[in-house]
Protein backbone atom coordinates (compact mmCIF):
# COMPACT_ATOMS: atom_id res chain seq x y z
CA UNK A 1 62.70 125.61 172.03
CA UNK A 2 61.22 129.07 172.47
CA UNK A 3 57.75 129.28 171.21
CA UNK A 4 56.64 131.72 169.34
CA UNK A 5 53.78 134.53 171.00
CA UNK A 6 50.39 134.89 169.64
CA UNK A 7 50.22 138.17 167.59
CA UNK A 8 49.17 140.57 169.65
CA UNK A 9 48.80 143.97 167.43
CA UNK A 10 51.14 146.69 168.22
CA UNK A 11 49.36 149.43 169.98
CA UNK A 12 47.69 146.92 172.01
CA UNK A 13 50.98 145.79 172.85
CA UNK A 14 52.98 149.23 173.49
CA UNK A 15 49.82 150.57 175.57
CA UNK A 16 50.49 147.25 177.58
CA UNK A 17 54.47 147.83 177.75
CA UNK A 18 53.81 151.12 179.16
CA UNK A 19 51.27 150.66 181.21
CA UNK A 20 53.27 147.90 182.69
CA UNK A 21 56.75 147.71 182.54
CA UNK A 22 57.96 151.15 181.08
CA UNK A 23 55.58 153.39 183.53
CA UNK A 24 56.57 151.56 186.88
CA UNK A 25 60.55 151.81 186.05
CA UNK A 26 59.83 155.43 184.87
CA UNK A 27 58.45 156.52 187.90
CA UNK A 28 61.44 154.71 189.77
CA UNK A 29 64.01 156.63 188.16
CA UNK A 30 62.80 159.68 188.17
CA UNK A 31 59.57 159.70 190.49
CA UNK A 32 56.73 162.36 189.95
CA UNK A 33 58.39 163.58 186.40
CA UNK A 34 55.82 164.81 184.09
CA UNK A 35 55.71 163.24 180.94
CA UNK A 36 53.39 162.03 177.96
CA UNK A 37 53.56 158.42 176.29
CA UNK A 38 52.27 157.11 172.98
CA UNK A 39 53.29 155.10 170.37
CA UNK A 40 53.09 157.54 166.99
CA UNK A 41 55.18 158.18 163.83
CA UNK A 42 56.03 155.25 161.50
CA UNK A 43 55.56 151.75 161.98
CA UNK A 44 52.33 149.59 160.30
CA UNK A 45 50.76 149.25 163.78
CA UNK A 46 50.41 153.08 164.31
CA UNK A 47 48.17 152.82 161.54
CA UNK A 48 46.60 149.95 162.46
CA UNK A 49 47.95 147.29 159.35
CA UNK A 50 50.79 145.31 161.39
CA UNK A 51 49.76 141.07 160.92
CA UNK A 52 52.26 138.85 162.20
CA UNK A 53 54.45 139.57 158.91
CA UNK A 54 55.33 143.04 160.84
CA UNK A 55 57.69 141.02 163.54
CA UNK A 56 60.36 141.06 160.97
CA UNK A 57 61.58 144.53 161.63
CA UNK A 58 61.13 147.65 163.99
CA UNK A 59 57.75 145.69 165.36
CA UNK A 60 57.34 144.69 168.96
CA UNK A 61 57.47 146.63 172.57
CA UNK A 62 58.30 150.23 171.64
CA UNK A 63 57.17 153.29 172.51
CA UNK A 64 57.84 157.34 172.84
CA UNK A 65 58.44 158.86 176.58
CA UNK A 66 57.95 162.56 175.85
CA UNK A 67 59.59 164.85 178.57
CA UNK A 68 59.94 168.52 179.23
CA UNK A 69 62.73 169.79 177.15
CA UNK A 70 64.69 170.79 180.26
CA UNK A 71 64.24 167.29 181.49
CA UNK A 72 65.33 165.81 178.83
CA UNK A 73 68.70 167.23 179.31
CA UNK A 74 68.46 166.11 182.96
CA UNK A 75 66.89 163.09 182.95
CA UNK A 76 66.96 161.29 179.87
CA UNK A 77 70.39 159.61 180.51
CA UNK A 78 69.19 158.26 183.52
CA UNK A 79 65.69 156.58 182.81
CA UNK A 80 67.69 155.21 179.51
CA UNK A 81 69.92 154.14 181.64
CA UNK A 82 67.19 152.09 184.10
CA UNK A 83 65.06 151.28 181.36
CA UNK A 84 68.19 148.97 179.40
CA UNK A 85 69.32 147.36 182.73
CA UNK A 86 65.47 146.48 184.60
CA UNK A 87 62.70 146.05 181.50
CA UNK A 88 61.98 142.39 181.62
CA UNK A 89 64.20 140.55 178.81
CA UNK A 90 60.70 139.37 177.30
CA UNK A 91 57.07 141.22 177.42
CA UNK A 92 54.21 139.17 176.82
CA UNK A 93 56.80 136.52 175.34
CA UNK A 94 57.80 139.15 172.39
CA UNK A 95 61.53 140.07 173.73
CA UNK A 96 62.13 143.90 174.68
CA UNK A 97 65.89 144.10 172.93
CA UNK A 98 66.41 145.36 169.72
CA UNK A 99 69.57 143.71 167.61
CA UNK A 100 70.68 144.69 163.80
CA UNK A 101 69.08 143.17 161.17
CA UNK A 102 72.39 142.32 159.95
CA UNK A 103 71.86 143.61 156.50
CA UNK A 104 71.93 147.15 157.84
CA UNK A 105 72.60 148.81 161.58
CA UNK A 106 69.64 151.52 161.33
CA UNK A 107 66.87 148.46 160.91
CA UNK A 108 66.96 146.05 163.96
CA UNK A 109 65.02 143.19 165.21
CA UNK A 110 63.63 141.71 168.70
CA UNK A 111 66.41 139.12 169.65
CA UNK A 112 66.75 137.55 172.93
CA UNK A 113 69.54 138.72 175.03
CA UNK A 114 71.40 137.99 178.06
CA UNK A 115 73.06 141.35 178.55
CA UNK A 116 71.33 144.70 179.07
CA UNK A 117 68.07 145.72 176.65
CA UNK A 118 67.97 147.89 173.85
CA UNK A 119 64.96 148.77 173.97
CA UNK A 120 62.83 151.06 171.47
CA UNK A 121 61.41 153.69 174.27
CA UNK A 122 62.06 156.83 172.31
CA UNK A 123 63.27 159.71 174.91
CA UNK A 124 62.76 163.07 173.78
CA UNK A 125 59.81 166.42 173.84
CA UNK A 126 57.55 166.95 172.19
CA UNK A 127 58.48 169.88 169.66
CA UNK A 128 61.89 168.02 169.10
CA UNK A 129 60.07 165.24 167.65
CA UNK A 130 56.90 166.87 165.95
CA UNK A 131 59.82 168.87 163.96
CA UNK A 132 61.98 165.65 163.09
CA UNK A 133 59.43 163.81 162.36
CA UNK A 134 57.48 166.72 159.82
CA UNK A 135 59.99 169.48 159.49
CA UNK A 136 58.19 172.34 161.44
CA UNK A 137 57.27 172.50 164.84
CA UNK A 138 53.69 172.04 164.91
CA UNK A 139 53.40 173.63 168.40
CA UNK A 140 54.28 176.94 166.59
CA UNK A 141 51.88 178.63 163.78
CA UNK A 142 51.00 175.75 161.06
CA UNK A 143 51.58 177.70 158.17
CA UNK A 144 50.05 176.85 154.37
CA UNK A 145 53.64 175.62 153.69
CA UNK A 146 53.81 173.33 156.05
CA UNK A 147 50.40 171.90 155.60
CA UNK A 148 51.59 171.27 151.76
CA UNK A 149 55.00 170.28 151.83
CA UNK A 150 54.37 167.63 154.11
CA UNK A 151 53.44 163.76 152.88
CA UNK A 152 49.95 162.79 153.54
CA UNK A 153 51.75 159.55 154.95
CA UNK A 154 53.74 161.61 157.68
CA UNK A 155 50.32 162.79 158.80
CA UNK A 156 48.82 160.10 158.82
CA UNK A 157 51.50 158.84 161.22
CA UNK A 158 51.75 162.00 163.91
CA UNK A 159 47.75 161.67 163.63
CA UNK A 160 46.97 158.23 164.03
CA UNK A 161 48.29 155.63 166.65
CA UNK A 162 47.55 156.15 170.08
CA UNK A 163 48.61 158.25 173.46
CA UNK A 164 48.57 156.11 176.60
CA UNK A 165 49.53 159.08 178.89
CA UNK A 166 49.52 162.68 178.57
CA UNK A 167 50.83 164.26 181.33
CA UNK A 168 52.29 167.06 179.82
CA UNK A 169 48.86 168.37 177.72
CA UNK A 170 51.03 168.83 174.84
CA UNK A 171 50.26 165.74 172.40
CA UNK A 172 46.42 165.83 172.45
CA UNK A 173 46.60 169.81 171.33
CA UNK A 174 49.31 169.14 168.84
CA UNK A 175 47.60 165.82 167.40
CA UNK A 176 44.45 168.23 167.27
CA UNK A 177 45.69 170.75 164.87
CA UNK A 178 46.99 168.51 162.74
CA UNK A 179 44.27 166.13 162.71
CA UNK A 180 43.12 167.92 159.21
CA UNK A 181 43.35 170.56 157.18
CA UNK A 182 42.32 173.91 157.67
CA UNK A 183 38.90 174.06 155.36
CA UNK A 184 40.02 176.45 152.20
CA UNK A 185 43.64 173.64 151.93
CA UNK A 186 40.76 171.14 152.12
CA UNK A 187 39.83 172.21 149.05
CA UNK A 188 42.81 173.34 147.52
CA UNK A 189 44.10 170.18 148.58
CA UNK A 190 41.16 168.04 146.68
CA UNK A 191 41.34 170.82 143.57
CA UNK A 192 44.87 169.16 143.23
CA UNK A 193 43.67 165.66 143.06
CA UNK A 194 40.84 166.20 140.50
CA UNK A 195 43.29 168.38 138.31
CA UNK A 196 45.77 165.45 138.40
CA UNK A 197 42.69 163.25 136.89
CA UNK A 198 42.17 165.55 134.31
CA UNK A 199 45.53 165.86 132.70
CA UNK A 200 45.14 161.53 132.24
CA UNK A 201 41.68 160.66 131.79
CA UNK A 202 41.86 160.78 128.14
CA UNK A 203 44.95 159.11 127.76
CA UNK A 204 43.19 155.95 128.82
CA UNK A 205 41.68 155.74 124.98
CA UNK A 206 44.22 157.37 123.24
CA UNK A 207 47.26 155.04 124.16
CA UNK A 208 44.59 152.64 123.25
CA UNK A 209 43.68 153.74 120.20
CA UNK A 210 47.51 153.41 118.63
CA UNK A 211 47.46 150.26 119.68
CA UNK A 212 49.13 150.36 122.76
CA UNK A 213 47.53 148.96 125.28
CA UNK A 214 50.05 148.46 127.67
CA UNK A 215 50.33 152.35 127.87
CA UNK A 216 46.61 152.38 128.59
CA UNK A 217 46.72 149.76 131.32
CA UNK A 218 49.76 152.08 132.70
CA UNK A 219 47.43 155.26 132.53
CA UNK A 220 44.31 153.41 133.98
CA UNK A 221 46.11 151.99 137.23
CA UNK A 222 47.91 155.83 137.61
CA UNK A 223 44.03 157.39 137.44
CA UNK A 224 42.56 154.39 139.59
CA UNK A 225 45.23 155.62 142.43
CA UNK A 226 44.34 159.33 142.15
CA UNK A 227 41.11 157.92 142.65
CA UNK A 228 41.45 156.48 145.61
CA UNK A 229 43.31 159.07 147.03
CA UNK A 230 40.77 161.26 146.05
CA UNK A 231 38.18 158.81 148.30
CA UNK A 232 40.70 159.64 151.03
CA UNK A 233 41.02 163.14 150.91
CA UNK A 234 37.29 163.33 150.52
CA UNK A 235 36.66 161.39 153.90
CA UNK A 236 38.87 163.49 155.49
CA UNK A 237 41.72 160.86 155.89
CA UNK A 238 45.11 161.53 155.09
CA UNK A 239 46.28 158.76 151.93
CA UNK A 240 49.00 156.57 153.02
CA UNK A 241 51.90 155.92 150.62
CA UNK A 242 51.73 152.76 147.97
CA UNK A 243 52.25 149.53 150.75
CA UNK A 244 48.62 150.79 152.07
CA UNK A 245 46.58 153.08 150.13
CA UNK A 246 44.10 150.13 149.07
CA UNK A 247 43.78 149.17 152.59
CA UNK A 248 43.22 152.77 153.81
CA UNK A 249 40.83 153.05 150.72
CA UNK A 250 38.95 149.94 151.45
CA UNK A 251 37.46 151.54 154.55
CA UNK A 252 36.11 154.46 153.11
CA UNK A 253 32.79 155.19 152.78
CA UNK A 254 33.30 154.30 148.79
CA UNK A 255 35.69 151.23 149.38
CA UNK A 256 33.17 148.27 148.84
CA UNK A 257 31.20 150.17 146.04
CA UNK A 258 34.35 151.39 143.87
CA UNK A 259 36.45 148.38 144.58
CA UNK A 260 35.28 145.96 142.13
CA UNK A 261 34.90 148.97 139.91
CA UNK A 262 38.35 149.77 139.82
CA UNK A 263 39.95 146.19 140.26
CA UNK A 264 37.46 145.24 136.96
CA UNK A 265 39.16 148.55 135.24
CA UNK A 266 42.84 146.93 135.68
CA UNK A 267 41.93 143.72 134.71
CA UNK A 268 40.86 144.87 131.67
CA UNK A 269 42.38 143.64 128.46
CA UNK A 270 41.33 146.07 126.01
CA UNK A 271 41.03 149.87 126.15
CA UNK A 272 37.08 149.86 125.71
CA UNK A 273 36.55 147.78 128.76
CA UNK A 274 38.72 149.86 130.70
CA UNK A 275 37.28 153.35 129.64
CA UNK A 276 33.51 151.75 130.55
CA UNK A 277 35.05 150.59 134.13
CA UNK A 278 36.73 154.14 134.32
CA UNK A 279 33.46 156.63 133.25
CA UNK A 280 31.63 154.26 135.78
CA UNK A 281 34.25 155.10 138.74
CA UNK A 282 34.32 159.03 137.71
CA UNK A 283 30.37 159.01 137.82
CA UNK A 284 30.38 157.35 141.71
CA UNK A 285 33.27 159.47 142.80
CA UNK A 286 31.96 162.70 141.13
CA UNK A 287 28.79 161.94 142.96
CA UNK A 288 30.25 161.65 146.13
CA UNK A 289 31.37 165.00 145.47
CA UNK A 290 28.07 166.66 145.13
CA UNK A 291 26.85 165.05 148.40
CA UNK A 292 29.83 167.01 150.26
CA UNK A 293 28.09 170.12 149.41
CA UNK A 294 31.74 172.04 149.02
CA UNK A 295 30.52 173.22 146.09
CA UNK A 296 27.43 173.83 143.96
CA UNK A 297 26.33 170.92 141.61
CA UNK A 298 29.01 169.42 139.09
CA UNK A 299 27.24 167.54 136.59
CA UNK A 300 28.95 163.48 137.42
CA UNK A 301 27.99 162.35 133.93
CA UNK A 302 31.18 161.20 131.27
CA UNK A 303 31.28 162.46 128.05
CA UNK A 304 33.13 162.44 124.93
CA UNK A 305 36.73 164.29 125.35
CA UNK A 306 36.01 167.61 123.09
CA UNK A 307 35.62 165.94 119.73
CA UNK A 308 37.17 162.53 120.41
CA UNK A 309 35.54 159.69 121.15
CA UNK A 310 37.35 158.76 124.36
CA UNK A 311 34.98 158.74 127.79
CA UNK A 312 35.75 161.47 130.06
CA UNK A 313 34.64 163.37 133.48
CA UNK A 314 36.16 166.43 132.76
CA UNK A 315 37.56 166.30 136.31
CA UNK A 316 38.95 169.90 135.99
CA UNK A 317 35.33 171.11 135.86
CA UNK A 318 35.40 169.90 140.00
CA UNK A 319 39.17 171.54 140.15
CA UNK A 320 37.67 174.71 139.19
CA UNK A 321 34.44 174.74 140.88
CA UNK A 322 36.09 173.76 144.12
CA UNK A 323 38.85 176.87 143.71
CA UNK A 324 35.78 178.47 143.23
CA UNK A 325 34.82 178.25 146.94
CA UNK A 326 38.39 179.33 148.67
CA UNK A 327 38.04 182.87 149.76
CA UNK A 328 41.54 183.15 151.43
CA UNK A 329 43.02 184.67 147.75
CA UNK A 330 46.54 183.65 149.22
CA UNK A 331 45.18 180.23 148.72
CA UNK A 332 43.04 180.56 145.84
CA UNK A 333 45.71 182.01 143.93
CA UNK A 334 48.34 178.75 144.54
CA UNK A 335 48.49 177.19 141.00
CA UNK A 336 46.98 173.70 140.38
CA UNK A 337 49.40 170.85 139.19
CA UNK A 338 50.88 170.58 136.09
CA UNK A 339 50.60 167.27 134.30
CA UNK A 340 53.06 165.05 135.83
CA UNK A 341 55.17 163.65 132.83
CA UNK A 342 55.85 167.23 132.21
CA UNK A 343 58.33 167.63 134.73
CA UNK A 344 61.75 166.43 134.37
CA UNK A 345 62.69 162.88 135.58
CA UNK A 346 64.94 162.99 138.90
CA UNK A 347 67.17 160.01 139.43
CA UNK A 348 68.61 159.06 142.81
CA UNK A 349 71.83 157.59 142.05
């Protein structure tokens, strides 16, 4: 019986692969070619949350060979080629094919094999790649656009990770400019996440108030994740999606202070407790706002919500203050979000 490898996390392992297996037989079948290697784009170990758990699909000894585009046309097919009929069968006991899951032919697994490898060394360039993976070519004029339409979480992935080998100088200056945004998106970018607290923070008390408090528990754990992503933003890290915000937020500079905050806020039964947990978060995080010194001083203190009694920050008051600051009037001028309930429901059928 085959046993089972010690858990070795997955950049540590790809850096390995390369350095190892997937560099020697490189420079065998096509010796002296320039090229860059890393292990980027999605996968929990590019971010650095894999656990053994991660095994069960697209986890193990993969990587990305990045080539001149004209050698990619020449050479690709080849080194493929060499790569599927010489890697070792097993690397560091975790085997180097790839099989289906079975339950669908895009997800597949690491199964031993007898026959040649499919292996997950990614051929391609770099622009190819940058543009598949974001949908621009980020080694071309980064344009407001792009910087917006594009998930925090793809970001995240082209950002984080690691490059083993960078022969061509193309992914350390690409990973550069994207590494954050440009400083008037910044705050654009954090304008949006304080407006998005301010078209809910009331509706904590008032679902409350009518007696539904399931609506208020709904409300609370929607402003607890703007909150968090607002943490994010504010550190200069781009939020992943849902599977690993709270881990992301846990090693912010306000994870171990707002954590019980906001984890006492949900496990609230009542909308009073939950409002108290709320105004406490809003006072930390508008805080931590001041201390950026964006913009001037935004009073952190809750209050009442005009002439209702329901606690409040008045989040919009950052929103505003933080427009405020952009002198760029292209991006000054882009309009803040609209409340999201507002907008009509899209179903994928």
């Amino acid at each position: 019986m085959t046993s089972t490898p010690a858990f070795l996390p997955g950049l540590e392992l790809a850096r390995r692969f390369y350095t190892e297996a997937v560099g020697p037989l490189l420079e065998e079948a096509a010796p002296g070619i320039p090229h860059s290697a890393a292990r980027i784009g999605p996968g929990s170990e590019v971010l650095g949350y894999d656990t053994p758990r991660s095994a069960d699909h697209e986890w193990g000894p993969r990587l990305q060979l990045f080539l001149h585009p004209r050698d990619v046309s020449r050479h690709a097919g080849r080194i493929k080629d060499a790569l599927a009929e010489r890697l070792p069968k097993t690397f560091l006991g975790f085997p180097t094919h790839f099989a289906p899951t079975g339950e669908t032919r895009d997800i597949r697994v690491m199964r031993a094999t007898d026959g040649p490898v499919h292996h997950r060394v990614e051929i391609t360039h770099v622009s190819s790649w940058f543009t598949e993976t974001l949908g621009f070519d980020p080694t071309s004029a980064i344009t407001p656009a792009h910087w917006l339409a594009t998930p925090t979480q793809r970001l995240a992935e082209v950002t984080a990770g690691a490059v083993f080998h960078d022969g061509l100088h193309a992914l350390a200056p690409v990973r550069a400019a994207l590494r954050w945004y440009p400083h008037d998106l910044w705050l654009y970018v954090l304008a949006c996440q304080w407006q998005r607290i301010a078209h809910e923070e009331a509706f904590v008390g008032r679902c409350g108030e009518v007696g539904d408090e399931l609506g208020s528990a709904v409300v609370a754990a929607r402003l607890a994740r703007h909150l968090m992503r607002l943490c994010l933003l504010m550190d200069r890290r781009y939020p992943p999606y849902g599977k690993w915000l709270g881990s992301a937020f846990a090693r912010t500079a306000a994870g171990d202070r707002l954590t019980p905050v906001l984890t006492a806020a949900l496990a609230a039964t009542d909308r009073h407790e939950r409002e108290h947990r709320l105004a406490t978060a809003y006072e930390i995080v508008g805080g931590l706002h001041n201390r950026l010194g964006l913009t001037d001083r935004v009073d952190p203190t809750t209050r009442p919500y005009h002439s209702r009694p329901f606690r409040v920050l008045r989040a919009d008051r950052f929103a505003q203050a933080l427009m405020a600051r952009i002198p760029d009037p292209t991006i000054r001028e882009l309009p803040l979000p609209e409340p999201a309930d507002t907008e009509p429901e899209r179903h994928l059928w």
